[in-house]
C-alpha atoms as a PDB file:
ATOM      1  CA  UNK A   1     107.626 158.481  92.390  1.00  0.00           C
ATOM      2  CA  UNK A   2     107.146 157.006  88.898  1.00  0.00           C
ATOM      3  CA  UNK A   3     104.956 154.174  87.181  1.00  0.00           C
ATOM      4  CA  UNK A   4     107.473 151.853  85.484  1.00  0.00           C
ATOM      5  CA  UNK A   5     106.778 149.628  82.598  1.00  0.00           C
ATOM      6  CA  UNK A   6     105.269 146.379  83.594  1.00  0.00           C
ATOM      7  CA  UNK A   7     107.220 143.189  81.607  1.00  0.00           C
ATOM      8  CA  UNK A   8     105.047 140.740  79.879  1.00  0.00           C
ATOM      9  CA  UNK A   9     105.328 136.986  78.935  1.00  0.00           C
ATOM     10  CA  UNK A  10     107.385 135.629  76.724  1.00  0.00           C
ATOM     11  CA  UNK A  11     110.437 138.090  78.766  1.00  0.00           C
ATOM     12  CA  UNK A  12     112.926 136.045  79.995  1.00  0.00           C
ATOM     13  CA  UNK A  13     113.194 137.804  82.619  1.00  0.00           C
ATOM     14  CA  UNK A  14     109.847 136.592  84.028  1.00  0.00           C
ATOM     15  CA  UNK A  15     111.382 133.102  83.683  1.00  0.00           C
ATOM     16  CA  UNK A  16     114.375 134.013  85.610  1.00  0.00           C
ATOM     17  CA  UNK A  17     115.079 133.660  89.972  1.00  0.00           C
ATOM     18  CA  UNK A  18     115.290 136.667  91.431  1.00  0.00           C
ATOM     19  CA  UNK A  19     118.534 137.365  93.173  1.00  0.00           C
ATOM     20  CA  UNK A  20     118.255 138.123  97.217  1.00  0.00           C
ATOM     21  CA  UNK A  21     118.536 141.701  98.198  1.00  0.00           C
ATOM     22  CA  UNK A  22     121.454 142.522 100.615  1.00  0.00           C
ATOM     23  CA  UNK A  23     120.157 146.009 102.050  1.00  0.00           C
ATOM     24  CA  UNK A  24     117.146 147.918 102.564  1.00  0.00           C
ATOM     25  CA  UNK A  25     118.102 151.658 101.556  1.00  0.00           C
ATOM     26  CA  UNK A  26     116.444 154.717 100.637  1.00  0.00           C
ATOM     27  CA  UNK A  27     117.147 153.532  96.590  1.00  0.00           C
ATOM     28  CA  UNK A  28     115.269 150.279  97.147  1.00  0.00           C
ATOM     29  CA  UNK A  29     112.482 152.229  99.342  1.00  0.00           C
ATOM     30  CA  UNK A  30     111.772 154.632  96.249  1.00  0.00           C
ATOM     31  CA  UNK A  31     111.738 151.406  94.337  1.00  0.00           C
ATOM     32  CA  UNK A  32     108.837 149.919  96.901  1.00  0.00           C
ATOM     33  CA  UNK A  33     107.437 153.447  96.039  1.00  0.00           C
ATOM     34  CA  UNK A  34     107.144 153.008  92.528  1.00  0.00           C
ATOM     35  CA  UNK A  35     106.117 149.662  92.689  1.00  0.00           C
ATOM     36  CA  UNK A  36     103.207 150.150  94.720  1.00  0.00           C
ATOM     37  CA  UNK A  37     101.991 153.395  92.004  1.00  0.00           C
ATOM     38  CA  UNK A  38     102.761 151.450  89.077  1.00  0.00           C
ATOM     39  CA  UNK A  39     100.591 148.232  91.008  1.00  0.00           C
ATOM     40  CA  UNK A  40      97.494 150.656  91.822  1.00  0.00           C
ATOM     41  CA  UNK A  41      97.846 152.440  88.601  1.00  0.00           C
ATOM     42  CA  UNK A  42      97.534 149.073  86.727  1.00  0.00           C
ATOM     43  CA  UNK A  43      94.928 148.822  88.255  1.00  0.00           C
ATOM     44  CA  UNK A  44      96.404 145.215  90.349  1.00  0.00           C
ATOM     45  CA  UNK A  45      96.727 143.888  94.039  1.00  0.00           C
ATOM     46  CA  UNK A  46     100.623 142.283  93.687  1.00  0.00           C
ATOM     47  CA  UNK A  47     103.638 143.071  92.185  1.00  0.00           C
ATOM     48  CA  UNK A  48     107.140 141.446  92.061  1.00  0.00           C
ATOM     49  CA  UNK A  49     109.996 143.090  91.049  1.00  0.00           C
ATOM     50  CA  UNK A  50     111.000 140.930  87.825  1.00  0.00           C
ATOM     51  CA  UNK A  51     107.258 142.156  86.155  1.00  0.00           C
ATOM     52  CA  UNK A  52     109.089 145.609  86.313  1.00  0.00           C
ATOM     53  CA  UNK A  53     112.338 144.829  84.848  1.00  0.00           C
ATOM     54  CA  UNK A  54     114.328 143.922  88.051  1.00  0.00           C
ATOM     55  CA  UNK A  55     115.361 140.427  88.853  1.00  0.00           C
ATOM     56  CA  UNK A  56     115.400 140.842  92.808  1.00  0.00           C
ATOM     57  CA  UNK A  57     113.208 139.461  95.437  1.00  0.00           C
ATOM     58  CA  UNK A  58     110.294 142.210  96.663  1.00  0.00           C
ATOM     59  CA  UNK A  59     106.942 141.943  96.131  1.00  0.00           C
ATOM     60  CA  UNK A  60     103.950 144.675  96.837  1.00  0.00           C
ATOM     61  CA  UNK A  61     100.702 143.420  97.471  1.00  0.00           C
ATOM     62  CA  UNK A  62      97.075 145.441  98.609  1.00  0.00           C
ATOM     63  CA  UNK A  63      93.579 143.375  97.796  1.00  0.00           C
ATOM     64  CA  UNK A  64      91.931 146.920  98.977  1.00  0.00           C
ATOM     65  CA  UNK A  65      89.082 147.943  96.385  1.00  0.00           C
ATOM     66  CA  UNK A  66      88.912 151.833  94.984  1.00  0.00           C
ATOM     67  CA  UNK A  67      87.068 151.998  98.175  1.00  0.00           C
ATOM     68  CA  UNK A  68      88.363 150.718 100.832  1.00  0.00           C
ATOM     69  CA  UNK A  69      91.676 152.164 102.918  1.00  0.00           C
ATOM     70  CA  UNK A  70      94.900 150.807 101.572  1.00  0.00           C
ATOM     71  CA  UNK A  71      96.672 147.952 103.054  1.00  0.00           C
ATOM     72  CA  UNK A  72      99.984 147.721 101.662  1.00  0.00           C
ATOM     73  CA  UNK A  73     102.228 144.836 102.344  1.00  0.00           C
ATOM     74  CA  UNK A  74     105.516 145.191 101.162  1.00  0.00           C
ATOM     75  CA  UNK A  75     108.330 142.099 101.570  1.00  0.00           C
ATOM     76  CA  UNK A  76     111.786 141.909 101.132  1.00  0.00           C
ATOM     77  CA  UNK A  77     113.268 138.522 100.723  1.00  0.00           C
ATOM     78  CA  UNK A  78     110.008 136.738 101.384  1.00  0.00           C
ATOM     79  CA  UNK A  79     110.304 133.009 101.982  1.00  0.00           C
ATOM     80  CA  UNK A  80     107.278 130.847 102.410  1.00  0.00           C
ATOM     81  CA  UNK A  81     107.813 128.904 105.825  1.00  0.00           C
ATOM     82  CA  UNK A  82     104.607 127.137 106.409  1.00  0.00           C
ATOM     83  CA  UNK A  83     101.770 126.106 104.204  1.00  0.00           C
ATOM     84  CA  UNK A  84      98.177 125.176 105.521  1.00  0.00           C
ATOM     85  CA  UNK A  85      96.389 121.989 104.459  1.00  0.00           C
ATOM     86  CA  UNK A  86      93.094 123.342 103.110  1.00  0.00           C
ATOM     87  CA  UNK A  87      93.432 124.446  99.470  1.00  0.00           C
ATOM     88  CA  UNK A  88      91.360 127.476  98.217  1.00  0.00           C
ATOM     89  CA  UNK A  89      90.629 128.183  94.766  1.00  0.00           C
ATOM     90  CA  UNK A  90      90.995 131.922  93.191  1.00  0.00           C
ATOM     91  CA  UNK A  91      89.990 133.105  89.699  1.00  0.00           C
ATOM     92  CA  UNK A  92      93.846 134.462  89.000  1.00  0.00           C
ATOM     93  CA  UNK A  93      94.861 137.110  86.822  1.00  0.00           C
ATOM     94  CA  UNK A  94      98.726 138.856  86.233  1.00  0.00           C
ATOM     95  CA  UNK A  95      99.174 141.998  85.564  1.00  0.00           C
ATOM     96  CA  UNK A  96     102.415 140.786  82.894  1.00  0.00           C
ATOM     97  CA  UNK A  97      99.926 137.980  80.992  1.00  0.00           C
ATOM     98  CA  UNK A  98      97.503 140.653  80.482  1.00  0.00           C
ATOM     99  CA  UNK A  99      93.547 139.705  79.470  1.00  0.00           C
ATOM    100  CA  UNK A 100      94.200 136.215  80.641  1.00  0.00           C
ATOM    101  CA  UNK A 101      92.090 134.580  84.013  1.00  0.00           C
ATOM    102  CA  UNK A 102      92.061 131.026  85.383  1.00  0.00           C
ATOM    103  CA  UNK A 103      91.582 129.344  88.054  1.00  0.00           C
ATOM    104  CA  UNK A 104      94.400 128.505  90.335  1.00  0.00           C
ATOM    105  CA  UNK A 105      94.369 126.164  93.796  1.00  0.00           C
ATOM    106  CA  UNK A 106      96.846 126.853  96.207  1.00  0.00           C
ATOM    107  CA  UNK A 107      96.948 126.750 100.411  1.00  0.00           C
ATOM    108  CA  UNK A 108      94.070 128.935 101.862  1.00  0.00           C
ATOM    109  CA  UNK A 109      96.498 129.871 104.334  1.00  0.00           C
ATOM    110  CA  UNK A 110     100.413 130.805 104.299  1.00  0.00           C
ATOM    111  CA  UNK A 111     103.102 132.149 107.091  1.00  0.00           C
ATOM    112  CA  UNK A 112     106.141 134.013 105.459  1.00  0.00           C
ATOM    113  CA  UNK A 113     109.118 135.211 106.564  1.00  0.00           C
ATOM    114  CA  UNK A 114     110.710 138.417 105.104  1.00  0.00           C
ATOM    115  CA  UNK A 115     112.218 141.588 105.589  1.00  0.00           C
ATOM    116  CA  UNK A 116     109.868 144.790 105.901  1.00  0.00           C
ATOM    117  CA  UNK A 117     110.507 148.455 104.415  1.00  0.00           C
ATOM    118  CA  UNK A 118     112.469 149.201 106.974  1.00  0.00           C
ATOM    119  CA  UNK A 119     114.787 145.954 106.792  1.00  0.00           C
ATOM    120  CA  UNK A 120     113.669 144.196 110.002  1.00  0.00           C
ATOM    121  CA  UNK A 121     112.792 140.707 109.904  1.00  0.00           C
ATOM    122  CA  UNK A 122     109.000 139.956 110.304  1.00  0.00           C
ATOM    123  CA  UNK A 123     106.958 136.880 110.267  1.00  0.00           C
ATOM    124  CA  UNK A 124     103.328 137.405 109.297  1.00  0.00           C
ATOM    125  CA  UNK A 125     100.160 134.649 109.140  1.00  0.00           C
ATOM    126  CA  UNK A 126      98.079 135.175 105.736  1.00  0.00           C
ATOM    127  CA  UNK A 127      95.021 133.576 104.692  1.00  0.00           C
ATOM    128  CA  UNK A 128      92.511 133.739 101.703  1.00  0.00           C
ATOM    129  CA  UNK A 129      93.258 136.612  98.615  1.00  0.00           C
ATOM    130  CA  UNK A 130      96.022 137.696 100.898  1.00  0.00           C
ATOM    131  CA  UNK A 131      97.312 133.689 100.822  1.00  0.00           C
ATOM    132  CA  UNK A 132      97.009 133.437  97.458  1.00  0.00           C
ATOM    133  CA  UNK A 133      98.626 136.666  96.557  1.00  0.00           C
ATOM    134  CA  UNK A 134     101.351 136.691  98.421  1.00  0.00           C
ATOM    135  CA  UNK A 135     102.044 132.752  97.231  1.00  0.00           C
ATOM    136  CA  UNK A 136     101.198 134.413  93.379  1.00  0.00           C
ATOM    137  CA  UNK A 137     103.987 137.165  94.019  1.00  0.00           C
ATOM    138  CA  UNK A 138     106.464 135.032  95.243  1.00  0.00           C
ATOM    139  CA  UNK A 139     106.494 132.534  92.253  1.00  0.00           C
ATOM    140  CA  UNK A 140     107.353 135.077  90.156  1.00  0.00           C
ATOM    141  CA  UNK A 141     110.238 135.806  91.893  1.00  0.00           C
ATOM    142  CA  UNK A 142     111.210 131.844  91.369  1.00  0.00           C
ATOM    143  CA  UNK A 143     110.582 132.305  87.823  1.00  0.00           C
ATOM    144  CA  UNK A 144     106.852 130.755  88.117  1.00  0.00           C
ATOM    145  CA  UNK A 145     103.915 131.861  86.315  1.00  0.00           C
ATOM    146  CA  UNK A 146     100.052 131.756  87.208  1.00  0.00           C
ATOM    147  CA  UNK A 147      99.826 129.777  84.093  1.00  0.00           C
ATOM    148  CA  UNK A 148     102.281 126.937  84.655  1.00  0.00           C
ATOM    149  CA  UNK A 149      99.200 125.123  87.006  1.00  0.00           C
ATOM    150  CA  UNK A 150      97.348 124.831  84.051  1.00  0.00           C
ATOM    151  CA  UNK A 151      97.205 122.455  81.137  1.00  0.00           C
ATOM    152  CA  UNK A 152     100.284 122.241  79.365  1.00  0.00           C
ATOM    153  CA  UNK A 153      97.695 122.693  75.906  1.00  0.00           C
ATOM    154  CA  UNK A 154      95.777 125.780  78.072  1.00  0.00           C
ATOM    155  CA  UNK A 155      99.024 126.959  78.394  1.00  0.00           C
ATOM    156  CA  UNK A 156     100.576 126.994  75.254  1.00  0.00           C
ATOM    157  CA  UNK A 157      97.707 128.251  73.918  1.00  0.00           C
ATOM    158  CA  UNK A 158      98.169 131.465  76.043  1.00  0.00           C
ATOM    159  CA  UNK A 159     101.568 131.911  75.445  1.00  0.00           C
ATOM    160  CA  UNK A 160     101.196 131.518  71.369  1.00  0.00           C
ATOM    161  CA  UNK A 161      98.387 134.225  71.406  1.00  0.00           C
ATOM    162  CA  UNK A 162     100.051 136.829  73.837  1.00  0.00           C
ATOM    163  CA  UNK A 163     103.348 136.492  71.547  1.00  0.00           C
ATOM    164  CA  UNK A 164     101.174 137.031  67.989  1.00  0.00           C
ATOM    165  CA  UNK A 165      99.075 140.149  70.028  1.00  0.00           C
ATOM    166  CA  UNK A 166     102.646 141.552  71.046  1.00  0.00           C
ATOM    167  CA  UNK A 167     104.228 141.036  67.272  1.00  0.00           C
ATOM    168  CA  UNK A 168     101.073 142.693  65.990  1.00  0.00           C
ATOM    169  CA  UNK A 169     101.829 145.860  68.640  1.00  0.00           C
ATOM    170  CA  UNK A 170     104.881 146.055  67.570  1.00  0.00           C
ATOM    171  CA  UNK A 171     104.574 146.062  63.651  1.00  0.00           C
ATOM    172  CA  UNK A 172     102.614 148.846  64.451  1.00  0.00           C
END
């Protein structure tokens, strides 16, 4: 297992749809490996494939504290198939706009279709972090960032001081 690189804004490839996966194998399991260290290692609680490089549709997710037992989810091909009514709000953070918080409101509760490690289909019911996560996780692999709810200024304003803290790093 290996902790890959995580992409941050202004990549293009954050900005890009993920393509659908075809097969679970042993190549993409290794990748759900390695997705899930570099996620804990981060330290964060999702990951889509696109914040490491590769434009296909998986996402690892586990709210679990330094504590607690992990939980990992992992989906394959998740699709968002029923949004709840009641709206919760969540103090969001990404692990590819690094330093940057802000409040996001999305459905307290989700159901999502998707393929699991092994490749079966699965259905599953989520509601509060684990709703907003998994509805986080799967933006970005439609090309969606935490920061496109905000402010068009708010935003801008992010995107203009990550780029200038990334030149700086790289003049370096």
């Amino acid at each position: 297992m290996a902790i890959l690189p995580i992409i941050t804004v202004p990549d293009p490839v954050l900005r890009k749809v993920a393509a659908p996966i075809e097969r679970v194998d042993d190549a993409l399991r290794r990748l759900m490996n390695d997705m899930l260290l570099t996620m804990y290692d981060a330290p964060g609680i999702g990951l889509a494939a696109p914040q490491v490089g590769i434009s296909r549709r998986l996402i690892v997710m586990d709210p679990s504290r330094d504590e607690d037992p992990k939980e990992p989810l992992i989906m394959v091909n998740p699709r968002i198939i029923v949004r709840g009514d009641e709206l919760r709000l969540h103090e969001e953070g990404c692990l590819s706009i690094p330093d940057v918080t802000a409040e996001v409101e999305r459905p307290a509760r989700t159901k999502v279709s998707f393929l699991d490690r092994e490749g079966k289909p699965a259905e599953t019911e989520l509601e509060g972090i684990w709703s907003t996560i998994v509805q986080h996780e799967i933006d970005h692999l439609n090309g969606v960032l935490f920061i496109d709810y905000l402010s068009r200024l708010k935003r801008d304003m992010i995107v203009k001081k990550l780029t200038k803290t990334r030149r700086a790093d790289q003049a370096l």
